[in-house]
N, C-alpha and C. Protein backbone atom coordinates (compact mmCIF):
# COMPACT_ATOMS: atom_id res chain seq x y z
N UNK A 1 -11.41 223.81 46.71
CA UNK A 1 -10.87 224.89 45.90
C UNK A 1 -11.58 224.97 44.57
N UNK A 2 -12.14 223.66 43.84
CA UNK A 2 -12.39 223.76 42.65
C UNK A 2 -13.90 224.65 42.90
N UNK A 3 -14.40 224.18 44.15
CA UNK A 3 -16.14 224.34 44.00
C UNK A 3 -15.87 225.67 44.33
N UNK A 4 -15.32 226.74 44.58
CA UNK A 4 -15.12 227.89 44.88
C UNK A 4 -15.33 228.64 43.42
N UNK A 5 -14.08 228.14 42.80
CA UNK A 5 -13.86 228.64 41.32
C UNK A 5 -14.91 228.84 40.61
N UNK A 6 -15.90 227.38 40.58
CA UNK A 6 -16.93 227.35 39.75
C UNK A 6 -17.79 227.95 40.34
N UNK A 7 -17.87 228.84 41.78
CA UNK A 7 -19.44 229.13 42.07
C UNK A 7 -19.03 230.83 41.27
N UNK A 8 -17.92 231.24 41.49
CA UNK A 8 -17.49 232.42 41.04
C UNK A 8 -17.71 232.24 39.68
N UNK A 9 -17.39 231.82 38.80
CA UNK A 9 -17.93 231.26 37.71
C UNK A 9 -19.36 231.74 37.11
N UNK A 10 -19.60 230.71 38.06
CA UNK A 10 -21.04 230.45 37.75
C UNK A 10 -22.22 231.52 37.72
N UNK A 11 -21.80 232.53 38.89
CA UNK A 11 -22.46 233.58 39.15
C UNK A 11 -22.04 234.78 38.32
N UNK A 12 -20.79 234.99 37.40
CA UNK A 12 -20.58 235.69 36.32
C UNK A 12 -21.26 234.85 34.84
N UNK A 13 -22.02 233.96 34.79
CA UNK A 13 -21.93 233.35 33.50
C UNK A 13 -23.45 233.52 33.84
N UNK A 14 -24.14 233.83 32.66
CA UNK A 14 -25.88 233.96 32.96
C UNK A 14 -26.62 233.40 31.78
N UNK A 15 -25.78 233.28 30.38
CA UNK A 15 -25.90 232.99 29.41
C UNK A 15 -26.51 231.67 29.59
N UNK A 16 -27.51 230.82 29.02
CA UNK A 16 -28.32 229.49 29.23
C UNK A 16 -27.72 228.87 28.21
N UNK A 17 -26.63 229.57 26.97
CA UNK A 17 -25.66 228.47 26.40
C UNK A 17 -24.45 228.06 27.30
N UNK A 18 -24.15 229.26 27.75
CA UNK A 18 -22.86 228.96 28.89
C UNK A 18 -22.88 228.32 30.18
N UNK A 19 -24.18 228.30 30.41
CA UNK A 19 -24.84 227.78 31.75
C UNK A 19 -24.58 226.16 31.53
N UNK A 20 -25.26 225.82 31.02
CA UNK A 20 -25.21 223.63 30.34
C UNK A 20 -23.93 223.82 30.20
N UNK A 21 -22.78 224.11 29.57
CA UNK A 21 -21.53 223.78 29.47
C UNK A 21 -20.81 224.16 31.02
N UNK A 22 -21.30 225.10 31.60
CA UNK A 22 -20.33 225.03 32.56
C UNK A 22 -20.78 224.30 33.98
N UNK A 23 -21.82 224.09 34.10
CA UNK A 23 -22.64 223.13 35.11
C UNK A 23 -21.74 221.56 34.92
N UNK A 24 -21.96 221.10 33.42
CA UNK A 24 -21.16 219.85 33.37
C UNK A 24 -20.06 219.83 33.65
N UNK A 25 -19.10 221.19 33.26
CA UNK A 25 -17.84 220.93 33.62
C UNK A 25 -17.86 220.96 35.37
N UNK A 26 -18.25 222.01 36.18
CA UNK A 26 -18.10 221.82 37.17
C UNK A 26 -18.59 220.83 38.04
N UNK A 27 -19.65 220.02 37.43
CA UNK A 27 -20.44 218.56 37.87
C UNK A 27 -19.13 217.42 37.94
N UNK A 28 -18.20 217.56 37.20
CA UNK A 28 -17.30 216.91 37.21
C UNK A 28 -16.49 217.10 38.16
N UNK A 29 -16.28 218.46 37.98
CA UNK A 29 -15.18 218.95 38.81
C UNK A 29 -15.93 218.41 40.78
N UNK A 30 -16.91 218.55 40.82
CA UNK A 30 -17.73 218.66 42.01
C UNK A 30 -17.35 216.90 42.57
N UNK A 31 -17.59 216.46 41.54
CA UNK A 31 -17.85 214.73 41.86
C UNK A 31 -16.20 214.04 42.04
N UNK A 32 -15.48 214.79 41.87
CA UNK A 32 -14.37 213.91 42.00
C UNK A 32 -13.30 214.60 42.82
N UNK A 33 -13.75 215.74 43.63
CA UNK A 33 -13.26 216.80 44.39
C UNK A 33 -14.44 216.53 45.99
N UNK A 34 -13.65 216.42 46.82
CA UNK A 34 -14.58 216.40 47.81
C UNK A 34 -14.55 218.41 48.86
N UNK A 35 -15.12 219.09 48.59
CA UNK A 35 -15.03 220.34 49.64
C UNK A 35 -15.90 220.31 50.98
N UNK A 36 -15.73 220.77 51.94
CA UNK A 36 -16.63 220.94 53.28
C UNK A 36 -17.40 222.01 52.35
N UNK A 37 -18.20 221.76 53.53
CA UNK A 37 -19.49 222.90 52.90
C UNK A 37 -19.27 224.41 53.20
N UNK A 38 -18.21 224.17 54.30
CA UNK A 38 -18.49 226.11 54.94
C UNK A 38 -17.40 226.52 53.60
N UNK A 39 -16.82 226.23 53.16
CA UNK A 39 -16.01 226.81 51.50
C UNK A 39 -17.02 227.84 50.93
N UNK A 40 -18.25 227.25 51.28
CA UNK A 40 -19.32 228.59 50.28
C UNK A 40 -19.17 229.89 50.92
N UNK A 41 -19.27 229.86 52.10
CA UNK A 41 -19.42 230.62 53.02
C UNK A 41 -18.14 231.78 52.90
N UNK A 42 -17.11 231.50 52.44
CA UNK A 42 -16.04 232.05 52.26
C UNK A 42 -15.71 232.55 50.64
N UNK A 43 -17.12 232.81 50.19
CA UNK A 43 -17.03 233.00 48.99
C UNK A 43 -16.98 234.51 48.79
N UNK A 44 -16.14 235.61 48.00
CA UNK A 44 -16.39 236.92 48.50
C UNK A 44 -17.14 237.51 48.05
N UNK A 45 -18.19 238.60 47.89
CA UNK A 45 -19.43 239.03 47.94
C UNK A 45 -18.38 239.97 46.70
N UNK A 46 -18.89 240.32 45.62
CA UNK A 46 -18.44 241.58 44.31
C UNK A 46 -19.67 242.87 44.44
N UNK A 47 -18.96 243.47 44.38
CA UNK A 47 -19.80 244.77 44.40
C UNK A 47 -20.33 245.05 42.91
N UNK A 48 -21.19 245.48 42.46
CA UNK A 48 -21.81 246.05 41.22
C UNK A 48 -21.52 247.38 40.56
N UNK A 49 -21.01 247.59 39.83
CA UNK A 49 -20.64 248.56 38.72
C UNK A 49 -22.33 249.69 39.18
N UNK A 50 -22.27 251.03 39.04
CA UNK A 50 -23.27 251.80 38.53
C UNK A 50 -23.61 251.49 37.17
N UNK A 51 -25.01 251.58 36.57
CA UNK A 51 -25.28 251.46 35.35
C UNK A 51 -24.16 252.89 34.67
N UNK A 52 -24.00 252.32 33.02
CA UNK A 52 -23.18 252.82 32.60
C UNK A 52 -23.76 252.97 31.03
N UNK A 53 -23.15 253.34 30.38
CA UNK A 53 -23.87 253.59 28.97
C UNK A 53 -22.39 253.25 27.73
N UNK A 54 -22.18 252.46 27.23
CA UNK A 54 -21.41 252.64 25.99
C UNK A 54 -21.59 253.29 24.88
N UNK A 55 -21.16 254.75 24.75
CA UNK A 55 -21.72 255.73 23.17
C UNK A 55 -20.80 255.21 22.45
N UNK A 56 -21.04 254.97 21.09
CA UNK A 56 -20.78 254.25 19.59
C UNK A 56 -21.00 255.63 19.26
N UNK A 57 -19.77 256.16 18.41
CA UNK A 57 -20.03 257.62 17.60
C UNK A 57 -19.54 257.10 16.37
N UNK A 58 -20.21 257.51 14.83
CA UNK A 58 -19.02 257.04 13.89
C UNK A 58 -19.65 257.39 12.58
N UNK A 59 -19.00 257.55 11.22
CA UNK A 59 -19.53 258.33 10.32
C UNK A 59 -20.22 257.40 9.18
N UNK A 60 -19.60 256.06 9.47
CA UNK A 60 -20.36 254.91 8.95
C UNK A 60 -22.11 254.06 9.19
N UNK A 61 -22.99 254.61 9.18
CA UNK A 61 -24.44 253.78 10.11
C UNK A 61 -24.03 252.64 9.96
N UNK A 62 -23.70 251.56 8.81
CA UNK A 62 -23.30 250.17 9.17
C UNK A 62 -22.22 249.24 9.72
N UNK A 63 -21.25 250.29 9.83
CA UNK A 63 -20.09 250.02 10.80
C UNK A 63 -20.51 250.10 12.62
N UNK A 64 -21.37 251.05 12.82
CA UNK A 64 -21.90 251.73 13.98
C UNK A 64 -22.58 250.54 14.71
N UNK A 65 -23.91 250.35 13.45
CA UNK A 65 -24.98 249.57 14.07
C UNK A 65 -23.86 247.92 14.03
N UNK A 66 -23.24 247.63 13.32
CA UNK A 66 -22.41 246.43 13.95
C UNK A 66 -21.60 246.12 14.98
N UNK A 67 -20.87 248.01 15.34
CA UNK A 67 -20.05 247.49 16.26
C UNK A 67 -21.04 247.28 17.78
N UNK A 68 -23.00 247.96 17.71
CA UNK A 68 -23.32 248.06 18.61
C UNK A 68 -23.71 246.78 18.82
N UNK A 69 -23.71 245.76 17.97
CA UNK A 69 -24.71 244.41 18.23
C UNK A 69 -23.05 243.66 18.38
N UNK A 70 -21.51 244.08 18.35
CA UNK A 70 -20.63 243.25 19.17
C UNK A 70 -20.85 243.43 20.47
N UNK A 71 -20.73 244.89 20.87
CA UNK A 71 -20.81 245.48 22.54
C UNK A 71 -21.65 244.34 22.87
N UNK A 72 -22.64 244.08 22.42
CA UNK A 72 -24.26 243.64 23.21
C UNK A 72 -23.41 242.11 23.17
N UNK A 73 -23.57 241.54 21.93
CA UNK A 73 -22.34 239.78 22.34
C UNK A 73 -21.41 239.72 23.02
N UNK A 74 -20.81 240.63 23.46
CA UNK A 74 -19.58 240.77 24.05
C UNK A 74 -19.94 241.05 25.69
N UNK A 75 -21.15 241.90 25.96
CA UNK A 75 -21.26 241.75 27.44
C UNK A 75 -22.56 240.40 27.69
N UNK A 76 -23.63 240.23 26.53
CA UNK A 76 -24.44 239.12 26.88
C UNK A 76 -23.34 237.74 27.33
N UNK A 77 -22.00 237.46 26.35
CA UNK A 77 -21.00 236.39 26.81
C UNK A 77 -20.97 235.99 28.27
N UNK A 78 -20.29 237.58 28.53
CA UNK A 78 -19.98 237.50 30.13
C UNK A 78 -20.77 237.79 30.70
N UNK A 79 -22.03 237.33 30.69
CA UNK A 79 -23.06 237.17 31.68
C UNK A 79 -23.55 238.40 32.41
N UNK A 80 -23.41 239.49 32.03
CA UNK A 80 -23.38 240.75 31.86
C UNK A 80 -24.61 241.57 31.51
N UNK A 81 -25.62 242.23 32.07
CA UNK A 81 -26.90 242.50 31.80
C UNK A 81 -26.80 243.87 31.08
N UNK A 82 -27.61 243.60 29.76
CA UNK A 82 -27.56 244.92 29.11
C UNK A 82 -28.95 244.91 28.72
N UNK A 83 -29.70 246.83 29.85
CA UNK A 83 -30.75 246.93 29.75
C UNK A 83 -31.65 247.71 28.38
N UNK A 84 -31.07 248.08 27.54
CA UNK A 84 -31.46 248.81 26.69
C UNK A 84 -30.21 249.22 25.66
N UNK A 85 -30.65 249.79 24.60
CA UNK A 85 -29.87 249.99 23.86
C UNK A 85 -30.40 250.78 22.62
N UNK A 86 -30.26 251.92 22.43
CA UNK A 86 -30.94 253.09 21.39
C UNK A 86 -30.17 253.82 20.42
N UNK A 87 -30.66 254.46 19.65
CA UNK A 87 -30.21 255.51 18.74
C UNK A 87 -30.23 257.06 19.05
N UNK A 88 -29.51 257.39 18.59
CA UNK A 88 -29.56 259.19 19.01
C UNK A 88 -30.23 259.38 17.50
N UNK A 89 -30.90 260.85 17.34
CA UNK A 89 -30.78 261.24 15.48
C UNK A 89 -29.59 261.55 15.21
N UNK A 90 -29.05 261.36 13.93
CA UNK A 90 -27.76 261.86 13.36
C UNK A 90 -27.54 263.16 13.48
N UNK A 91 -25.98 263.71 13.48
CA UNK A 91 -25.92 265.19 14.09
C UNK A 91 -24.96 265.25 12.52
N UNK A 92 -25.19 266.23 11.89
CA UNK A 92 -24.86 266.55 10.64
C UNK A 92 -24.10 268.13 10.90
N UNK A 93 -22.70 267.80 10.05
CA UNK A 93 -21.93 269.10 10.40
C UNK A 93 -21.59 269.30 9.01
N UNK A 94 -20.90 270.77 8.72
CA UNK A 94 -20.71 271.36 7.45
C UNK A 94 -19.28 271.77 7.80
N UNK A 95 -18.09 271.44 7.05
CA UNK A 95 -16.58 271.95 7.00
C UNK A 95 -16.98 272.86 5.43
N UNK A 96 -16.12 273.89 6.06
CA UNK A 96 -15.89 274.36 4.73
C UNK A 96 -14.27 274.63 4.64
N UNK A 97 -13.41 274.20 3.84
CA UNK A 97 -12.19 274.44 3.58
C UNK A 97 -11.90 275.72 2.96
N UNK A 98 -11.28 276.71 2.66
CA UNK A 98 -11.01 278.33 2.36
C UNK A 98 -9.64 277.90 1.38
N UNK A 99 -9.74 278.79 0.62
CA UNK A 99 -8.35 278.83 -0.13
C UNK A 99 -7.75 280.04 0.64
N UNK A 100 -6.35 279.30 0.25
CA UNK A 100 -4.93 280.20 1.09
C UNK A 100 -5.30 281.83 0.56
N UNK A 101 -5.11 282.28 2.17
CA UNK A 101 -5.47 284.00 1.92
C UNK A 101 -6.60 284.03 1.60
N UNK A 102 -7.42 283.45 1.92
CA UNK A 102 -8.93 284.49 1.24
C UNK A 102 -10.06 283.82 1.71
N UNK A 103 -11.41 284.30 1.93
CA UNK A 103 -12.56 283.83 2.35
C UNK A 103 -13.53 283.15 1.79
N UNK A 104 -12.92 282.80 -0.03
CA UNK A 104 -13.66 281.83 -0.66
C UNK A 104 -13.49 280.59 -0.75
N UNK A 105 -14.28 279.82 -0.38
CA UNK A 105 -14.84 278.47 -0.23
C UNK A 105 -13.88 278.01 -1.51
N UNK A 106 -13.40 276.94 -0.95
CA UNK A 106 -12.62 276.27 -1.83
C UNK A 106 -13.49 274.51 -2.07
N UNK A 107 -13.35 274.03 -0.76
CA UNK A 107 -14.52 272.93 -1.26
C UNK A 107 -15.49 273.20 0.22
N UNK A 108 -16.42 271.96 0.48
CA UNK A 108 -17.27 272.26 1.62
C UNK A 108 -17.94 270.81 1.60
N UNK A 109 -17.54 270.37 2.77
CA UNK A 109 -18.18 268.61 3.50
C UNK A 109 -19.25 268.56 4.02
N UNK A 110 -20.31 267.85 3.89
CA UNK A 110 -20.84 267.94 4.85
C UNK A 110 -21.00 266.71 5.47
N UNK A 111 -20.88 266.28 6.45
CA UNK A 111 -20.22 265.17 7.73
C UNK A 111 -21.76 264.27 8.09
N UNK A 112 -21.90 262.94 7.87
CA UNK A 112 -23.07 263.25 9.40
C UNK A 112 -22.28 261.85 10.39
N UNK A 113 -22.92 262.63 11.35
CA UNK A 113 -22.16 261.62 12.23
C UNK A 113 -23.29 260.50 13.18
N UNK A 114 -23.57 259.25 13.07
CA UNK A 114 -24.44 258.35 13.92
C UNK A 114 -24.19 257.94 15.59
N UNK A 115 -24.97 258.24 15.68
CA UNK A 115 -24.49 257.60 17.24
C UNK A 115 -25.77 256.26 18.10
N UNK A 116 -25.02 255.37 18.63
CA UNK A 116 -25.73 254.16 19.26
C UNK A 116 -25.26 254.47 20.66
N UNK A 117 -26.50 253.55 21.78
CA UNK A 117 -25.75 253.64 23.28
C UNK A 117 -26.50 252.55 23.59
N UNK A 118 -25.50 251.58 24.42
CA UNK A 118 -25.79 250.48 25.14
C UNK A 118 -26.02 250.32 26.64
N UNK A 119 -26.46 250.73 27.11
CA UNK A 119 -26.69 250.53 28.73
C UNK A 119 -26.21 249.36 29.66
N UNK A 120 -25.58 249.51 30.13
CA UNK A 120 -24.82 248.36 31.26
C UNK A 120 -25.20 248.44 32.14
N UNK A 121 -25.81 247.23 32.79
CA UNK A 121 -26.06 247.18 34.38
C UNK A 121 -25.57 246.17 35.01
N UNK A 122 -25.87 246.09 36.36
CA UNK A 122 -25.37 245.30 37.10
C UNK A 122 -24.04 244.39 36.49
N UNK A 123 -22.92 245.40 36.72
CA UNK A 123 -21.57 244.57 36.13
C UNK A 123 -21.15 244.51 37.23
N UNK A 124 -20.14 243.56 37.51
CA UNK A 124 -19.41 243.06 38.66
C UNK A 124 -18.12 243.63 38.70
N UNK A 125 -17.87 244.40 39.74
CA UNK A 125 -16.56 245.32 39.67
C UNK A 125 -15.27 244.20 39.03
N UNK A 126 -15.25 243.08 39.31
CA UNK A 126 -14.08 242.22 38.64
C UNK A 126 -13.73 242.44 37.65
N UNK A 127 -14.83 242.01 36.70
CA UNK A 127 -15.60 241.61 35.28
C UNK A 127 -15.56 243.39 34.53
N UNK A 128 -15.37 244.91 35.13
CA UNK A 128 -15.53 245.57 34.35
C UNK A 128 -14.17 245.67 33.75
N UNK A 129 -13.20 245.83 33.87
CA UNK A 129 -11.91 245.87 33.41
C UNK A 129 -11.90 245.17 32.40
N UNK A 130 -12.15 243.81 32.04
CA UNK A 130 -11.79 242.92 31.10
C UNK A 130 -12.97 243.49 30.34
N UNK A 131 -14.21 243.38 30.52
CA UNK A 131 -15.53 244.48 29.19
C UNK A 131 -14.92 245.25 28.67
N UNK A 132 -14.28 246.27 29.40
CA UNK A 132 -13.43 247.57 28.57
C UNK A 132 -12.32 247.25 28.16
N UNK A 133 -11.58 246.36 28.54
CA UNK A 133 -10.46 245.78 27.37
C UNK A 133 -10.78 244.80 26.22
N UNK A 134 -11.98 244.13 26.40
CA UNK A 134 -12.83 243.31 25.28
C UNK A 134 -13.50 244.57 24.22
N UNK A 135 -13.87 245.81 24.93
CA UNK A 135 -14.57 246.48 23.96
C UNK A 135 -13.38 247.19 23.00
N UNK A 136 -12.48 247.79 23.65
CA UNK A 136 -11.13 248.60 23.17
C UNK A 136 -10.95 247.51 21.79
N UNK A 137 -10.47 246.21 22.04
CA UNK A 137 -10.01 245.45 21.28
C UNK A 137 -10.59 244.85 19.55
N UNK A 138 -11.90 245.26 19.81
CA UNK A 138 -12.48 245.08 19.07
C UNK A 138 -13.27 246.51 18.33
N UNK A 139 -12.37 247.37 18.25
CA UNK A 139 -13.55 248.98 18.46
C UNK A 139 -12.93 248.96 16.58
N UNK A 140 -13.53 249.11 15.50
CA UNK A 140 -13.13 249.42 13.99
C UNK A 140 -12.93 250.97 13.83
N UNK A 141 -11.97 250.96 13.11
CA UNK A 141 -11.21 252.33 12.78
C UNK A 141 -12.71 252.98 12.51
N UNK A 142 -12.62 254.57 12.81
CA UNK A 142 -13.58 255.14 12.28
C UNK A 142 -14.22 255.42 13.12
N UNK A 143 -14.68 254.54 14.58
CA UNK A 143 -15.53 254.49 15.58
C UNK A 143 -14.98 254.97 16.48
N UNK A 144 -16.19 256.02 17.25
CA UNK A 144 -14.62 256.48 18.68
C UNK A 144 -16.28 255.58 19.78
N UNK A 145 -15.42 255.13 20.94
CA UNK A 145 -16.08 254.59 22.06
C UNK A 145 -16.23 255.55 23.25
N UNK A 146 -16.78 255.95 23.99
CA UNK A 146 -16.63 256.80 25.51
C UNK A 146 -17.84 255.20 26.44
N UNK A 147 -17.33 255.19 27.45
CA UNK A 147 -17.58 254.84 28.45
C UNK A 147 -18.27 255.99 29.74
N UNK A 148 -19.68 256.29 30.09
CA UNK A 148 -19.52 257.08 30.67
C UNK A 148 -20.97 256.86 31.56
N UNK A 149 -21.45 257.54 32.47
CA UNK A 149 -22.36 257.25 33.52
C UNK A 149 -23.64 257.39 32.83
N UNK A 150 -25.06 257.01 32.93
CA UNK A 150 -26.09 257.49 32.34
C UNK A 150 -26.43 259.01 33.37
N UNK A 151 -26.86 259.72 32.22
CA UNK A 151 -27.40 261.27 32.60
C UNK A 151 -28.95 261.45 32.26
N UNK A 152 -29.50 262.33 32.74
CA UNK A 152 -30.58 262.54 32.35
C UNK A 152 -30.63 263.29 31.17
N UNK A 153 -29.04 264.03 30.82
CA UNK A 153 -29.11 264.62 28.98
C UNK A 153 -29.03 263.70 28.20
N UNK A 154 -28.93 262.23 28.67
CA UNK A 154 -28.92 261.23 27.86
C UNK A 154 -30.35 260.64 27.71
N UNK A 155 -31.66 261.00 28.27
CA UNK A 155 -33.34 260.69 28.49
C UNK A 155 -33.49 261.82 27.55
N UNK A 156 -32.75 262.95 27.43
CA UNK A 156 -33.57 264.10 26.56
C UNK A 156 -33.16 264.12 25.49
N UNK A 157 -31.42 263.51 24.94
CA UNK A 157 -31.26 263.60 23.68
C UNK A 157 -31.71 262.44 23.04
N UNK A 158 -32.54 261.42 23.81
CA UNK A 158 -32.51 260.24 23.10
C UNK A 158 -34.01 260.57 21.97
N UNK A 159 -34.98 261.05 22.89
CA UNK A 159 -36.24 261.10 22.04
C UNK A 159 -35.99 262.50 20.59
N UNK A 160 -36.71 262.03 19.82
CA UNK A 160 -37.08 263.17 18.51
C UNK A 160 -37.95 263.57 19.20
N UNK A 161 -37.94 264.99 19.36
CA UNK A 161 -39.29 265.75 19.44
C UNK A 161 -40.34 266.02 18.18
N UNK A 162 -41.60 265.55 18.48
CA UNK A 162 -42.45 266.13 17.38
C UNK A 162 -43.01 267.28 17.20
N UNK A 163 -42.26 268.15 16.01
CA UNK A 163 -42.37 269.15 16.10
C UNK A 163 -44.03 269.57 15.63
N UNK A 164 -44.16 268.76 14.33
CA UNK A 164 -45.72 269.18 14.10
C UNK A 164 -46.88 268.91 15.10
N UNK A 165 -47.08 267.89 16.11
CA UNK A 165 -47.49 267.89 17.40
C UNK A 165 -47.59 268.97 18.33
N UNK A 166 -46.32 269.44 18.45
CA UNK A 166 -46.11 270.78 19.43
C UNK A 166 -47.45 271.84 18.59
N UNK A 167 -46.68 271.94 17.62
CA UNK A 167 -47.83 273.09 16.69
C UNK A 167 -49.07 272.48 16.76
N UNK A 168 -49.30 271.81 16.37
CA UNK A 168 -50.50 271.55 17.18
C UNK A 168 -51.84 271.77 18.30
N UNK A 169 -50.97 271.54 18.99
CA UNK A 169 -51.14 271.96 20.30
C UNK A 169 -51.29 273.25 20.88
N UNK A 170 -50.58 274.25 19.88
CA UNK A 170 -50.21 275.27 20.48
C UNK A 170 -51.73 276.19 19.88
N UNK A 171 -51.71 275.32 18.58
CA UNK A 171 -52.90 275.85 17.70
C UNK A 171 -54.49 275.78 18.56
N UNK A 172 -54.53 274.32 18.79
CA UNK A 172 -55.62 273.96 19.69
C UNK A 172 -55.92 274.88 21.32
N UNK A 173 -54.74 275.37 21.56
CA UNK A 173 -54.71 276.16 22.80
C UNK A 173 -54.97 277.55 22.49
N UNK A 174 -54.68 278.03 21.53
CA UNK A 174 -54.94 279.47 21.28
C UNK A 174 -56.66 279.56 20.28
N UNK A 175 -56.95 278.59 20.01
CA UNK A 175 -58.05 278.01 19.32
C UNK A 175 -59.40 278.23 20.77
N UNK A 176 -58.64 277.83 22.38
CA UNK A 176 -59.45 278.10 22.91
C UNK A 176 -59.75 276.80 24.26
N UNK A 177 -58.79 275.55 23.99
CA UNK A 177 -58.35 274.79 24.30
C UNK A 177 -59.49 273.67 23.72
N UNK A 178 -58.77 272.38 24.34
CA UNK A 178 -59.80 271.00 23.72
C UNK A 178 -61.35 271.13 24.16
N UNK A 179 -62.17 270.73 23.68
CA UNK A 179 -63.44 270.76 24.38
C UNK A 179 -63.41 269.06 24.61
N UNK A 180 -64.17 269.17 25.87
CA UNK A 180 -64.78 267.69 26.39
C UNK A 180 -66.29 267.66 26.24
N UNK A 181 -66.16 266.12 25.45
CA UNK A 181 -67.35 265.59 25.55
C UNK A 181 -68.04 265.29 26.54
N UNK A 182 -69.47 265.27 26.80
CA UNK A 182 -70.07 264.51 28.23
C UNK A 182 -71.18 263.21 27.38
């Protein structure tokens, strides 16, 4: 029973600090526990999570970029593979507040808002429940979290386009296009 526990264990824990601590404990556990061998065999196979993305939205950049380097300790812990992890550009909004009855600007905000995304892979359907109650638990006022699938609007909003490049280009093409050297 014990060597069961620890192979389940073992195969959620990937961390090489968590690895030496839990090898010894279960070395113990192994040596003073006798199991048949077919016990492995009866071990149940976990299915894998789809990659997933954690968006960090929030009006703070150093609240943001901290809560994104917990996400990342918090799934590196649980042995938990996180393939990437990026910035969006800031999306900057303008409130304008109106005085009662009338269309003049009374004051006017302007917002910006940061956003981070962490990429999750190969999570173990067990193991996702407790990530998203580890992430909930730890999320700082101010920050909203979404949990949600990777998209390919998530490959297009990630890059800055260069705009003076484009012009560029467009210049060099109406110019007559590149010439090649021989």
């Amino acid at each position: 029973m014990f060597r069961t526990g620890c192979k389940v264990l073992g195969w959620g824990l990937r961390s090489s600090k968590l690895n030496g601590l839990h090898h010894q404990r279960c070395s113990r556990l192994l040596s003073t526990v006798y199991d048949p061998p077919y016990l492995d065999d009866l071990v149940p196979e976990v299915d894998l999570c789809d990659p997933f993305n954690v968006q960090i939205v929030g009006p703070d950049f150093a609240l943001v970029e901290s809560y994104q380097k917990v996400v990342h300790r918090i799934a590196k812990t649980m042995g938990v593979d996180v393939s990437e992890g990026w910035a969006t550009p800031a999306k900057k909004t303008k409130i304008v507040k109106y005085k009662p009855r009338s269309t003049v600007p009374e004051t006017e905000y302007n917002l910006t808002h940061y956003e981070r995304n962490v990429q999750v892979v190969d999570l173990p359907n067990n193991l996702a429940p407790i990530l998203i109650e580890l992430l909930q638990a730890a999320v700082p006022q101010t920050i909203s979290v979404n949990i949600r699938p990777h998209t390919q609007i998530d490959e297009i909003e990630r890059y800055v386009p260069d705009l003076e490049l484009k012009q560029l280009k467009t210049e060099l093409e109406a110019a007559g296009g590149p010439t090649k050297k021989k």
